[in-house]
PDB file of N, CA and C in Angstrom:
ATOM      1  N   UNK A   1     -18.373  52.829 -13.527  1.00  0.00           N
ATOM      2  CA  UNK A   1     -19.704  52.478 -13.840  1.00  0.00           C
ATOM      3  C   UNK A   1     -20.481  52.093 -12.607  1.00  0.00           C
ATOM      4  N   UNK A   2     -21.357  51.258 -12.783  1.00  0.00           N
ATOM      5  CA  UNK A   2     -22.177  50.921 -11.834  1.00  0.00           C
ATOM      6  C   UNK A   2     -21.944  49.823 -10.843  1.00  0.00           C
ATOM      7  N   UNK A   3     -20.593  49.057 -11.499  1.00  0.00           N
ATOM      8  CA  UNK A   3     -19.929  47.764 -10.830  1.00  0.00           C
ATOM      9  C   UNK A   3     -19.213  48.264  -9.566  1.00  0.00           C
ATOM     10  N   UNK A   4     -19.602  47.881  -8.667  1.00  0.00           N
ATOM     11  CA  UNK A   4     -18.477  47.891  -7.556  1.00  0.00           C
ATOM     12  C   UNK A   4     -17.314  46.823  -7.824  1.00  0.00           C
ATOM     13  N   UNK A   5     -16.559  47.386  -6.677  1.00  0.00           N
ATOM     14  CA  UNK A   5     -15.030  47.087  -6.624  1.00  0.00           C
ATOM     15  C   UNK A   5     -14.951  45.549  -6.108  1.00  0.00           C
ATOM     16  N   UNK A   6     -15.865  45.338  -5.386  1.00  0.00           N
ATOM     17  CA  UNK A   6     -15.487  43.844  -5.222  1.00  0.00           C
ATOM     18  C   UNK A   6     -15.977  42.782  -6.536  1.00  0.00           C
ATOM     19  N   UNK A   7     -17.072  43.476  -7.396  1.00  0.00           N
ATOM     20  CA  UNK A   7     -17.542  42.419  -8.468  1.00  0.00           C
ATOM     21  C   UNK A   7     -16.748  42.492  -9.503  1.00  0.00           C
ATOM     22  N   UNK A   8     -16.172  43.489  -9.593  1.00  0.00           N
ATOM     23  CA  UNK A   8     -15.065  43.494 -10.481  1.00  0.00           C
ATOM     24  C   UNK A   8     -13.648  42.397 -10.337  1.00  0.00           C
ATOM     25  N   UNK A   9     -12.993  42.620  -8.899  1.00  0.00           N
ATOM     26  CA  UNK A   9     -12.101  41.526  -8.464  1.00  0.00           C
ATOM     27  C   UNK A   9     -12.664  40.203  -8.027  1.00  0.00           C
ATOM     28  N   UNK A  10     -14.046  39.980  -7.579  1.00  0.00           N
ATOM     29  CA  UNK A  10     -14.598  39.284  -7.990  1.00  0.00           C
ATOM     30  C   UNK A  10     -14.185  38.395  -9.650  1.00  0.00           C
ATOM     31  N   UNK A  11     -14.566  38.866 -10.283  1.00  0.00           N
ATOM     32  CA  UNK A  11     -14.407  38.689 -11.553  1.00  0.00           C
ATOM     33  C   UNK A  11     -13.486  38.157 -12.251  1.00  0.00           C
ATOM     34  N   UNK A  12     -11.925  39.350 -12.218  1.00  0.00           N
ATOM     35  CA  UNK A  12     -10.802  39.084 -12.419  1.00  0.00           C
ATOM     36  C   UNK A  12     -10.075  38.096 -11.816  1.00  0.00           C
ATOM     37  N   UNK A  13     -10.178  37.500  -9.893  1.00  0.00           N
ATOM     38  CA  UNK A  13      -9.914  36.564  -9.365  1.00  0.00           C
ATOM     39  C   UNK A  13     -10.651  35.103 -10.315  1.00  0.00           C
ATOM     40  N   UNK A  14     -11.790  34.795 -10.687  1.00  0.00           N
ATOM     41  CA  UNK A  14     -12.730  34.222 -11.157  1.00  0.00           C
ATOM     42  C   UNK A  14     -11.620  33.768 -12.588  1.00  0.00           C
ATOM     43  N   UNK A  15     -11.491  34.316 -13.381  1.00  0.00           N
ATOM     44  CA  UNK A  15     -10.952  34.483 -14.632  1.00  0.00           C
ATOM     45  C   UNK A  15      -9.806  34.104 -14.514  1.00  0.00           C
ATOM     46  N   UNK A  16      -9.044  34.063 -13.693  1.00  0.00           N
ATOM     47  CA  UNK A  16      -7.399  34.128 -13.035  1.00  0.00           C
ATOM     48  C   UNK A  16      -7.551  32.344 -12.711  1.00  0.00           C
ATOM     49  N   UNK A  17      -8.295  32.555 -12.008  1.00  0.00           N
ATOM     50  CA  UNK A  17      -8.440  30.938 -11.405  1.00  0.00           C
ATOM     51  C   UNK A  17      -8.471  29.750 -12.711  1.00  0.00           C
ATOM     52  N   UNK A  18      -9.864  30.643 -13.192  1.00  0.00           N
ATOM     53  CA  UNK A  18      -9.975  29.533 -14.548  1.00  0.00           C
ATOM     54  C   UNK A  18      -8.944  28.968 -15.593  1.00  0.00           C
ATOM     55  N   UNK A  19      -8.261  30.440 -16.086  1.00  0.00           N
ATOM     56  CA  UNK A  19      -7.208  30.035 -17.142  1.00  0.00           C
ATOM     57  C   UNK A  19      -6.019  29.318 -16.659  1.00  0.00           C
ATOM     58  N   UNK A  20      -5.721  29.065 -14.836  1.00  0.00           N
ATOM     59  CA  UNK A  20      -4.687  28.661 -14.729  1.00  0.00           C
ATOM     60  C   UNK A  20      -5.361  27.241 -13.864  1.00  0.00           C
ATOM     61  N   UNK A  21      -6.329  27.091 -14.197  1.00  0.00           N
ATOM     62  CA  UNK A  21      -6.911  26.006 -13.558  1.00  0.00           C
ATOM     63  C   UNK A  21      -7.065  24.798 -14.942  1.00  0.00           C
ATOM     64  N   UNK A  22      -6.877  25.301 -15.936  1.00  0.00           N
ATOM     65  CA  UNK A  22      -7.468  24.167 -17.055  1.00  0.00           C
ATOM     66  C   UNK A  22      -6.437  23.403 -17.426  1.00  0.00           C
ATOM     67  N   UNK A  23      -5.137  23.732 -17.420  1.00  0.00           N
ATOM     68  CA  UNK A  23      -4.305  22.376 -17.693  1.00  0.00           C
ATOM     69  C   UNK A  23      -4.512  21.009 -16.328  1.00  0.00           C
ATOM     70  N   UNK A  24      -5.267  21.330 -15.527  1.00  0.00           N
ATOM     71  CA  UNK A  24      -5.062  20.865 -13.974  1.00  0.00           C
ATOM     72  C   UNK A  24      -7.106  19.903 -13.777  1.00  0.00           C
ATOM     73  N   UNK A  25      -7.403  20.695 -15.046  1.00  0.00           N
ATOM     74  CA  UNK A  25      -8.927  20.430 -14.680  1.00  0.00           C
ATOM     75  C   UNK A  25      -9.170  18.822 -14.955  1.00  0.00           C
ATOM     76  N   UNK A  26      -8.887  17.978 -15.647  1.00  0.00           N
ATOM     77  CA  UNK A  26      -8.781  16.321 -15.572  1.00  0.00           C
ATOM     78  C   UNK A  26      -8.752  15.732 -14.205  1.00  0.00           C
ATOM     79  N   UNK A  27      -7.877  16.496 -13.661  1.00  0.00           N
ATOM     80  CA  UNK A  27      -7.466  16.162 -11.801  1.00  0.00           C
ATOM     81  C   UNK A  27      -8.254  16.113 -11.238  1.00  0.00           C
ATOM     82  N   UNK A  28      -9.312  17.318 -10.800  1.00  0.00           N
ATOM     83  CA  UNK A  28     -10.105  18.045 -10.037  1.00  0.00           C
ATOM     84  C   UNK A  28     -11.024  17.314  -9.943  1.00  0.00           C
ATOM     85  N   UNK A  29     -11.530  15.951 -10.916  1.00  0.00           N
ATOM     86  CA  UNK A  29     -12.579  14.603  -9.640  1.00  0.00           C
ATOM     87  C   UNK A  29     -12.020  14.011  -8.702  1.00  0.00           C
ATOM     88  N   UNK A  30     -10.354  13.589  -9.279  1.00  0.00           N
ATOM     89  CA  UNK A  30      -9.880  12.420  -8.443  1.00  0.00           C
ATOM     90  C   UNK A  30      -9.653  13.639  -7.299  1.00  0.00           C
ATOM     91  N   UNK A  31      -9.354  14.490  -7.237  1.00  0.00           N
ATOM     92  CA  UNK A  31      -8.706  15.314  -6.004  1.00  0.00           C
ATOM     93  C   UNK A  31     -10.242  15.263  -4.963  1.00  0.00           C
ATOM     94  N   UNK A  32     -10.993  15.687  -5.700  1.00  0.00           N
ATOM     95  CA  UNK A  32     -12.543  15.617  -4.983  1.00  0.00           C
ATOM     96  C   UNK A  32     -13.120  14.435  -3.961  1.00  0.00           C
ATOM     97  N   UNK A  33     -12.485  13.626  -5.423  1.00  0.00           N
ATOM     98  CA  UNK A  33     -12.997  11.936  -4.723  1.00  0.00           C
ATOM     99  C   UNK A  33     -12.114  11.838  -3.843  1.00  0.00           C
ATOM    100  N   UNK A  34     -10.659  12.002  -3.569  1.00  0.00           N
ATOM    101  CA  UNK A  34     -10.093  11.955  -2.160  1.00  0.00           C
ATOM    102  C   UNK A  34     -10.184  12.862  -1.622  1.00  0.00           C
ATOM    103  N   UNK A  35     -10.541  13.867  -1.422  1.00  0.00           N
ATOM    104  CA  UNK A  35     -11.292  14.748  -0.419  1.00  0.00           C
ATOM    105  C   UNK A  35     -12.225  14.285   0.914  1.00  0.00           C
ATOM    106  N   UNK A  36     -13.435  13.635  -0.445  1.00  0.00           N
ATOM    107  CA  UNK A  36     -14.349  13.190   0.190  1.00  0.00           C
ATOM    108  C   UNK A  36     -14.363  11.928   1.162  1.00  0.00           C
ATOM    109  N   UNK A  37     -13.184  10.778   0.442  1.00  0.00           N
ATOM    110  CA  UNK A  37     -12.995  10.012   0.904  1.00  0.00           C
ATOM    111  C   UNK A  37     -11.985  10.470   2.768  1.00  0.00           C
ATOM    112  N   UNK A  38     -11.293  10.908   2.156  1.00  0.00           N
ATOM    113  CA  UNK A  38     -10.448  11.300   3.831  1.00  0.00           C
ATOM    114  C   UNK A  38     -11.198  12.145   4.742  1.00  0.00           C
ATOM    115  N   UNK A  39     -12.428  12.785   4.088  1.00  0.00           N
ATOM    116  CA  UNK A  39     -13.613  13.064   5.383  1.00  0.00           C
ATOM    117  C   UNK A  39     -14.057  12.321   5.634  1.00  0.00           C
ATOM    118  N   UNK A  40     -14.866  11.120   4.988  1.00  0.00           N
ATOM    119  CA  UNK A  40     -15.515  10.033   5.539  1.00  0.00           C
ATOM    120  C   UNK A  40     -15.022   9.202   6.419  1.00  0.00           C
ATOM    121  N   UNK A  41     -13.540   9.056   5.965  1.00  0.00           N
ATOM    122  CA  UNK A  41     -12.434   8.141   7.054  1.00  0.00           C
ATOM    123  C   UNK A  41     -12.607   8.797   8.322  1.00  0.00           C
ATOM    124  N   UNK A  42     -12.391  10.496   8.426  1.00  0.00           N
ATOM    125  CA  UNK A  42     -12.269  10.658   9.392  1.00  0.00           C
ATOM    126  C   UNK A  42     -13.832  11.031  10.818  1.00  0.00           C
ATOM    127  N   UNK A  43     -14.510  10.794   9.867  1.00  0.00           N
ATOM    128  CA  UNK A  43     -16.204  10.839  10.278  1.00  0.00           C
ATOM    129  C   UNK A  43     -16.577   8.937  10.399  1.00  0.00           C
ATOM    130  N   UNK A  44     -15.802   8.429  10.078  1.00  0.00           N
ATOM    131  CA  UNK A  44     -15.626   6.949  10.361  1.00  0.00           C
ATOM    132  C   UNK A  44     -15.215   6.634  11.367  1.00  0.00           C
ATOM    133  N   UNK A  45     -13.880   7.037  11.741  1.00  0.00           N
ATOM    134  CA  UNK A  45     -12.565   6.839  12.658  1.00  0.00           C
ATOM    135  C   UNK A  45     -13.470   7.228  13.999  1.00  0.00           C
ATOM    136  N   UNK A  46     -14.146   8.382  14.370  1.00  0.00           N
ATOM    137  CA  UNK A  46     -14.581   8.833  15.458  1.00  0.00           C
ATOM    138  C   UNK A  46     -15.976   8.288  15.737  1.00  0.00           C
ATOM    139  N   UNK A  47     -16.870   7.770  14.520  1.00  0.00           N
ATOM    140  CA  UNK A  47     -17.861   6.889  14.906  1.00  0.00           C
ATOM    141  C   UNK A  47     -17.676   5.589  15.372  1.00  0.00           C
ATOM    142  N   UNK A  48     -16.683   4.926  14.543  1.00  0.00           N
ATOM    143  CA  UNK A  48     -16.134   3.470  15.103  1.00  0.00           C
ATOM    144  C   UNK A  48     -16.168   3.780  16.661  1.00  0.00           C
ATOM    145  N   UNK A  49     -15.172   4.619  17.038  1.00  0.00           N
ATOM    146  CA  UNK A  49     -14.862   4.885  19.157  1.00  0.00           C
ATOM    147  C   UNK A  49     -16.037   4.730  19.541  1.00  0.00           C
ATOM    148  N   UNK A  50     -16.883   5.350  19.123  1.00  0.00           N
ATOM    149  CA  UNK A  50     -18.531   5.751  19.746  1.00  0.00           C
ATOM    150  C   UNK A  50     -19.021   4.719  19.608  1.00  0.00           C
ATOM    151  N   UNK A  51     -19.083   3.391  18.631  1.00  0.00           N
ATOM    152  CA  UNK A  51     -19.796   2.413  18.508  1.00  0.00           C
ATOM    153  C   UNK A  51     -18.812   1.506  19.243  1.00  0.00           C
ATOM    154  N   UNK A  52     -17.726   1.531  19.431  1.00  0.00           N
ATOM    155  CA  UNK A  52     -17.182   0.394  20.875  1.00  0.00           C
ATOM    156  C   UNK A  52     -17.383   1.074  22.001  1.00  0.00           C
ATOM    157  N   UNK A  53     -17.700   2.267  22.706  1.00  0.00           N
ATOM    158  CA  UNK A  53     -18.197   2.789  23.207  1.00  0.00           C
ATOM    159  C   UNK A  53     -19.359   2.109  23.789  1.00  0.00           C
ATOM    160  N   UNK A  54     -20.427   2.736  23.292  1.00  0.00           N
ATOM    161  CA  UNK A  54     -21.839   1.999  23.162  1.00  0.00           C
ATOM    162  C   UNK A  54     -21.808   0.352  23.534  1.00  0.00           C
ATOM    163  N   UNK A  55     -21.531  -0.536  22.503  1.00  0.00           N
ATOM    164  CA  UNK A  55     -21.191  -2.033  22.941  1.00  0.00           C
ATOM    165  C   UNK A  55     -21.029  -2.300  23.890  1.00  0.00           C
ATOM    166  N   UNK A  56     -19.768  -1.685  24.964  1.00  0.00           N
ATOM    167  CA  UNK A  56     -19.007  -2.085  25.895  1.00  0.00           C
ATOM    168  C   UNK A  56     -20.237  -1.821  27.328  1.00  0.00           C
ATOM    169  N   UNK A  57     -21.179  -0.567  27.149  1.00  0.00           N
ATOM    170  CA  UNK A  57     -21.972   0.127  27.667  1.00  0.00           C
ATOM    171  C   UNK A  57     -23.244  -1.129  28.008  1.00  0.00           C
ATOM    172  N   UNK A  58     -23.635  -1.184  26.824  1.00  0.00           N
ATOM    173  CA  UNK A  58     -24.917  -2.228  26.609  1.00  0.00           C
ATOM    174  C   UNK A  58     -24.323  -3.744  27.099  1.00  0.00           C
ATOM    175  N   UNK A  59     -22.846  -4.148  26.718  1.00  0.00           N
ATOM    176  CA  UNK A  59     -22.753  -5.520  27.335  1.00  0.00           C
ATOM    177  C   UNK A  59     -22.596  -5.381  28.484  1.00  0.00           C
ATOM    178  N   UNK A  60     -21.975  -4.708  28.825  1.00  0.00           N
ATOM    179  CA  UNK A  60     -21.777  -4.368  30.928  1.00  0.00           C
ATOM    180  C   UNK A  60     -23.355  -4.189  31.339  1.00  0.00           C
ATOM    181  N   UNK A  61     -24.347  -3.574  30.640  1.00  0.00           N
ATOM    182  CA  UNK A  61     -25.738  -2.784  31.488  1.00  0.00           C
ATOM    183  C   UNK A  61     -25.912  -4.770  31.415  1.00  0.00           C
ATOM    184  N   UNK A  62     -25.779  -5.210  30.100  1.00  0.00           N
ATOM    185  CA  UNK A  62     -26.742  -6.366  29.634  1.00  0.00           C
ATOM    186  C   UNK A  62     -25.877  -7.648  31.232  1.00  0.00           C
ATOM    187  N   UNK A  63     -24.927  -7.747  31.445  1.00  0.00           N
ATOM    188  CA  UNK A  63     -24.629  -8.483  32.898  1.00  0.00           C
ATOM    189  C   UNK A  63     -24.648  -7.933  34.047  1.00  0.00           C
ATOM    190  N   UNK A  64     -24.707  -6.398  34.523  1.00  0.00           N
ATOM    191  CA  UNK A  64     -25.328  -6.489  35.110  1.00  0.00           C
ATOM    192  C   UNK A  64     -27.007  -6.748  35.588  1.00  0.00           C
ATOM    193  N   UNK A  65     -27.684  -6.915  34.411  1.00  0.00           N
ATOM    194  CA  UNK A  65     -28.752  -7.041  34.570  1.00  0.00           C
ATOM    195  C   UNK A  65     -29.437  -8.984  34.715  1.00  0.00           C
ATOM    196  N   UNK A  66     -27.908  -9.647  34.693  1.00  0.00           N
ATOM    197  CA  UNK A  66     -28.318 -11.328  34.611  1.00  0.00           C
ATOM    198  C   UNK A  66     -28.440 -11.839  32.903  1.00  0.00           C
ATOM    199  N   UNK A  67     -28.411 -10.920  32.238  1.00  0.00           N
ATOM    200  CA  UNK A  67     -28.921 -11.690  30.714  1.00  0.00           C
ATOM    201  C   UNK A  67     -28.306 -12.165  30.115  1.00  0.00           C
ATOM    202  N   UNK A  68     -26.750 -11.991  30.376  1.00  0.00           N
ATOM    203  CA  UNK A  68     -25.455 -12.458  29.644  1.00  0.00           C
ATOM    204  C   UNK A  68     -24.915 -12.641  31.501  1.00  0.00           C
ATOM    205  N   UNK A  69     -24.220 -14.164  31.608  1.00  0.00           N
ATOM    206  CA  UNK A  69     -23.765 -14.799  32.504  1.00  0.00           C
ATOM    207  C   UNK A  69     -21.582 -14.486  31.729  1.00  0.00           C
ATOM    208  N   UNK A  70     -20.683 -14.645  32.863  1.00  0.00           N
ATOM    209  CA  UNK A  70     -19.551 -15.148  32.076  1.00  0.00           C
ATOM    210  C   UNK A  70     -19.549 -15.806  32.898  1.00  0.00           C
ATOM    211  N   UNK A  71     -18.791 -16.986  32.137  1.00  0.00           N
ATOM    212  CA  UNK A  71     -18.578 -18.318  33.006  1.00  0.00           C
ATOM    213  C   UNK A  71     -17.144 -18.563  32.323  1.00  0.00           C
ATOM    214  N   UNK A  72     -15.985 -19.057  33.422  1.00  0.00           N
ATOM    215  CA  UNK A  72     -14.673 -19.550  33.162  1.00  0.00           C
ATOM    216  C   UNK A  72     -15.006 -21.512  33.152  1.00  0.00           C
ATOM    217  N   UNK A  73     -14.011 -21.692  31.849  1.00  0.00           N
ATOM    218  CA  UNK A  73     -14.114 -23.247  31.608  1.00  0.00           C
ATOM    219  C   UNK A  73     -12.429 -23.085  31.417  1.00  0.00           C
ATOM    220  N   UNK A  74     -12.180 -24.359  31.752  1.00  0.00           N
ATOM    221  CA  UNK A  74     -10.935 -24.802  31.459  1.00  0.00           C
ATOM    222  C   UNK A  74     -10.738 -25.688  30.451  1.00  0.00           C
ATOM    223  N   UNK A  75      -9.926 -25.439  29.753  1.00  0.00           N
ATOM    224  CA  UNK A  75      -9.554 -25.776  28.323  1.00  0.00           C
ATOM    225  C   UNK A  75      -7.940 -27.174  27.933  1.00  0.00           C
ATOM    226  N   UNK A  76      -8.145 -28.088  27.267  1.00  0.00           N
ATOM    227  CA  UNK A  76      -7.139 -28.853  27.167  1.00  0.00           C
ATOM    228  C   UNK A  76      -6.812 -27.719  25.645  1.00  0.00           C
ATOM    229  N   UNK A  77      -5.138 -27.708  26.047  1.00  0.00           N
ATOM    230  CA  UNK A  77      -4.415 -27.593  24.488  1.00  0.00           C
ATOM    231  C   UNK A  77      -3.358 -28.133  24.544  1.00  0.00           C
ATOM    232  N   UNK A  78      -2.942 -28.421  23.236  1.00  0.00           N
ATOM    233  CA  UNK A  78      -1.500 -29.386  23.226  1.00  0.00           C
ATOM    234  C   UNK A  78      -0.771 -27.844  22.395  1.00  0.00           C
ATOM    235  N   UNK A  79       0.898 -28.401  23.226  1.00  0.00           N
ATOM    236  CA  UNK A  79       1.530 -27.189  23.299  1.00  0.00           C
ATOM    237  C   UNK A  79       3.023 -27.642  22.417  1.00  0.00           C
ATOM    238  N   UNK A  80       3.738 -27.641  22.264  1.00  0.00           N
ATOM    239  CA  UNK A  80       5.171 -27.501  21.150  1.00  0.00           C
ATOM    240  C   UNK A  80       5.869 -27.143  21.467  1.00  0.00           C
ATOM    241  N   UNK A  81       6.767 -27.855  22.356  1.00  0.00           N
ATOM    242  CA  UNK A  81       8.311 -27.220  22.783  1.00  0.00           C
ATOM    243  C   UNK A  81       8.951 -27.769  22.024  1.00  0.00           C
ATOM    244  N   UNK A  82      10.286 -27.152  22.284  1.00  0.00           N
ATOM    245  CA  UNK A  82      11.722 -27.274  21.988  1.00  0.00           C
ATOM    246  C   UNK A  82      12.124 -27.458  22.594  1.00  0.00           C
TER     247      UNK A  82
END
């Protein structure tokens, strides 16, 4: 007929998927929802670096520039031997 060969397997793949997809279809949010979640972790994981990154950037620019001083103090602590 007028169908080409790919809309046809198209089709049959389509149909194939479905009937062996429905005992399984209850699953297919939670699988989603951790999907989504272990991209975000990992779109997390590499923004966190970039934002200590940055920090470390801005507190170093921010002393060298005088605006943040460090100053060493000496400290009493009581200590616990044996």
């Amino acid at each position: 007929g007028d169908e080409k060969f790919e809309d046809i397997l198209y089709q049959v793949v389509n149909q194939e998927i479905n009937k062996y997809g429905q005992p399984y279809q209850q699953y297919f949010p939670l699988g989603l929802a951790a999907g989504i979640f272990f991209a975000l972790k990992t779109i997390g994981f590499l923004f966190g670096w970039l934002v200590i990154l940055l920090s470390w950037l801005i507190f170093k620019a921010l002393v060298s520039a005088g605006a943040i001083k460090i100053q060493e103090q000496a400290v009493l602590k009581e200590v616990i031997e044996v």
